[in-house]
Structure formats: C-alpha cells, structure tokens
Protein backbone atom coordinates (compact mmCIF):
# COMPACT_ATOMS: atom_id res chain seq x y z
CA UNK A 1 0.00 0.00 0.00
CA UNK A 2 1.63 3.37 -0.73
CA UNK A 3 0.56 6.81 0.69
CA UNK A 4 -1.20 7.84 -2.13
CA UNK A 5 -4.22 5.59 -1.17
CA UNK A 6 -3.74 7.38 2.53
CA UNK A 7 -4.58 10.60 0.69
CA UNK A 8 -7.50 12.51 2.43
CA UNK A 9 -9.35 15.66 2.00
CA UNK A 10 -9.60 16.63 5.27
CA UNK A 11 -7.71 17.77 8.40
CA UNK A 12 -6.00 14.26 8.71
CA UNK A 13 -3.33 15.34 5.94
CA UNK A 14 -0.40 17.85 5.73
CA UNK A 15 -0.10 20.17 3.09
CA UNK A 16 0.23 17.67 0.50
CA UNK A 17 -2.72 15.68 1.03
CA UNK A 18 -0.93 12.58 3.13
CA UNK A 19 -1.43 11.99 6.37
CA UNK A 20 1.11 13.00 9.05
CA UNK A 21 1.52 9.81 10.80
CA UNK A 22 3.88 11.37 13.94
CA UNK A 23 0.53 12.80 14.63
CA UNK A 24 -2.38 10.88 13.43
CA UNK A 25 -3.94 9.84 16.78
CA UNK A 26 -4.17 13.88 18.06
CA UNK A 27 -5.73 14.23 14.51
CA UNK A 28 -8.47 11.46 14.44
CA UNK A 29 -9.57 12.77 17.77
CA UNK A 30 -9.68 16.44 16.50
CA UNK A 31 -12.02 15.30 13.20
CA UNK A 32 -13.31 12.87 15.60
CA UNK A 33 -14.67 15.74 17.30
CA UNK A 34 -15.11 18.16 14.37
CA UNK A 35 -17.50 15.64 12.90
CA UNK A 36 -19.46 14.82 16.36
CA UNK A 37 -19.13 11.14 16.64
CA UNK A 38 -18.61 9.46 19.12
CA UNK A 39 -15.75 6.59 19.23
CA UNK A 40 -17.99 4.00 20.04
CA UNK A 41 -19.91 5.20 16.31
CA UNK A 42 -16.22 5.03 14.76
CA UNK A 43 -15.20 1.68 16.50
CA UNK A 44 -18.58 -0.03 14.81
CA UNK A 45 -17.62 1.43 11.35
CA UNK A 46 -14.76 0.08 11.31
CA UNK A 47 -15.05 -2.95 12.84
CA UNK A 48 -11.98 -2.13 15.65
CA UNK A 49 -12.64 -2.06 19.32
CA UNK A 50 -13.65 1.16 20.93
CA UNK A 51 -9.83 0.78 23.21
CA UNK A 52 -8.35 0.58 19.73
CA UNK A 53 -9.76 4.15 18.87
CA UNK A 54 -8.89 5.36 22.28
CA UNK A 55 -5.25 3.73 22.36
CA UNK A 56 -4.83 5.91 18.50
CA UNK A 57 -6.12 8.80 19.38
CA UNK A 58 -4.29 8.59 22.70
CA UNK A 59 -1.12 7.93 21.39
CA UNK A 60 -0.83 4.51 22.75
CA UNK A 61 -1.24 2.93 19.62
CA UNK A 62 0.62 3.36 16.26
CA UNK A 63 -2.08 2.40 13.50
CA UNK A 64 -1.30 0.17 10.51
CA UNK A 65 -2.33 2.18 7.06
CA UNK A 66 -5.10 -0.26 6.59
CA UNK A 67 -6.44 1.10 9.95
CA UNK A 68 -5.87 5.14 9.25
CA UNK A 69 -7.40 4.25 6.02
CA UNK A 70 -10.41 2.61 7.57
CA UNK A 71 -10.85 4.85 10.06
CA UNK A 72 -10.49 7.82 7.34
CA UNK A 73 -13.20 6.53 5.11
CA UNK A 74 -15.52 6.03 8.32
CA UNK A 75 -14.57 9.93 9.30
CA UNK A 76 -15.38 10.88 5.85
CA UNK A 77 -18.43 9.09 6.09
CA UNK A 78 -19.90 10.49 8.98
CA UNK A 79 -18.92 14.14 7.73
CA UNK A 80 -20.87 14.07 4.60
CA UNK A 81 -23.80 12.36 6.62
CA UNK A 82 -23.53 15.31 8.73
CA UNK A 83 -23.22 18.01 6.92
C-alpha cells in the first residue's frame, strides 16, 4: 500500500494531502470531534474495538495504514452524513 491511497481531503493530511503519521492519533480525535461522533460510532464502522480508537487517538497505539485508512473513510463518512 503506498501513501497515495492514505490521501484525504480533510484535516488528517499535511499540506500535500498525506497523512502526518507522527501525529495521526491527536488528529483522528480532533475530526473525531469536528465531525461529532462518538468513538464508540467510529469503533462499529470500522469494525476495531472502541480501546483501539482510544489507544490511537491517545497515542498509545501506532495504527497500521489499513487502519488510518479505515478509520479515514468512516470519518469521511460520517462528515458528509452530517453536513
């Protein structure tokens, strides 16, 4: 998997479009939050464990891409629903 398939359109990504992944778990929980779902709501998406979420966004946890790009296309998901 290379980064381009990491490539998001929101505030996951640096400049670039690719995801900063020194800081990806402070950055799930700030779109987490943008969006207004709850971790439980992103857990189910994505078929993870709510600790997993917590353990990212805490810093605990270092995510595989397959993860970030799970958990991406669940954020983006609940955005457009949203908005």
């Amino acid at each position: 998997m290379d980064d381009k398939e990491n490539s998001v359109k929101c505030s996951l990504c640096d400049g670039v479009g690719y995801l900063v992944e020194d800081k990806i778990g402070r950055q799930i929980l700030s779109e987490r939050k943008r969006i207004g779902v709850s971790q439980r709501e992103i857990a189910k998406e994505c078929g993870i464990s709510t600790a997993t979420v917590s353990n990212i966004e805490k810093g605990y946890a270092k995510p595989r891409k397959p993860t970030v790009t799970v958990i991406k296309m669940a954020l983006e998901k609940f955005d457009l629903q949203r908005s």
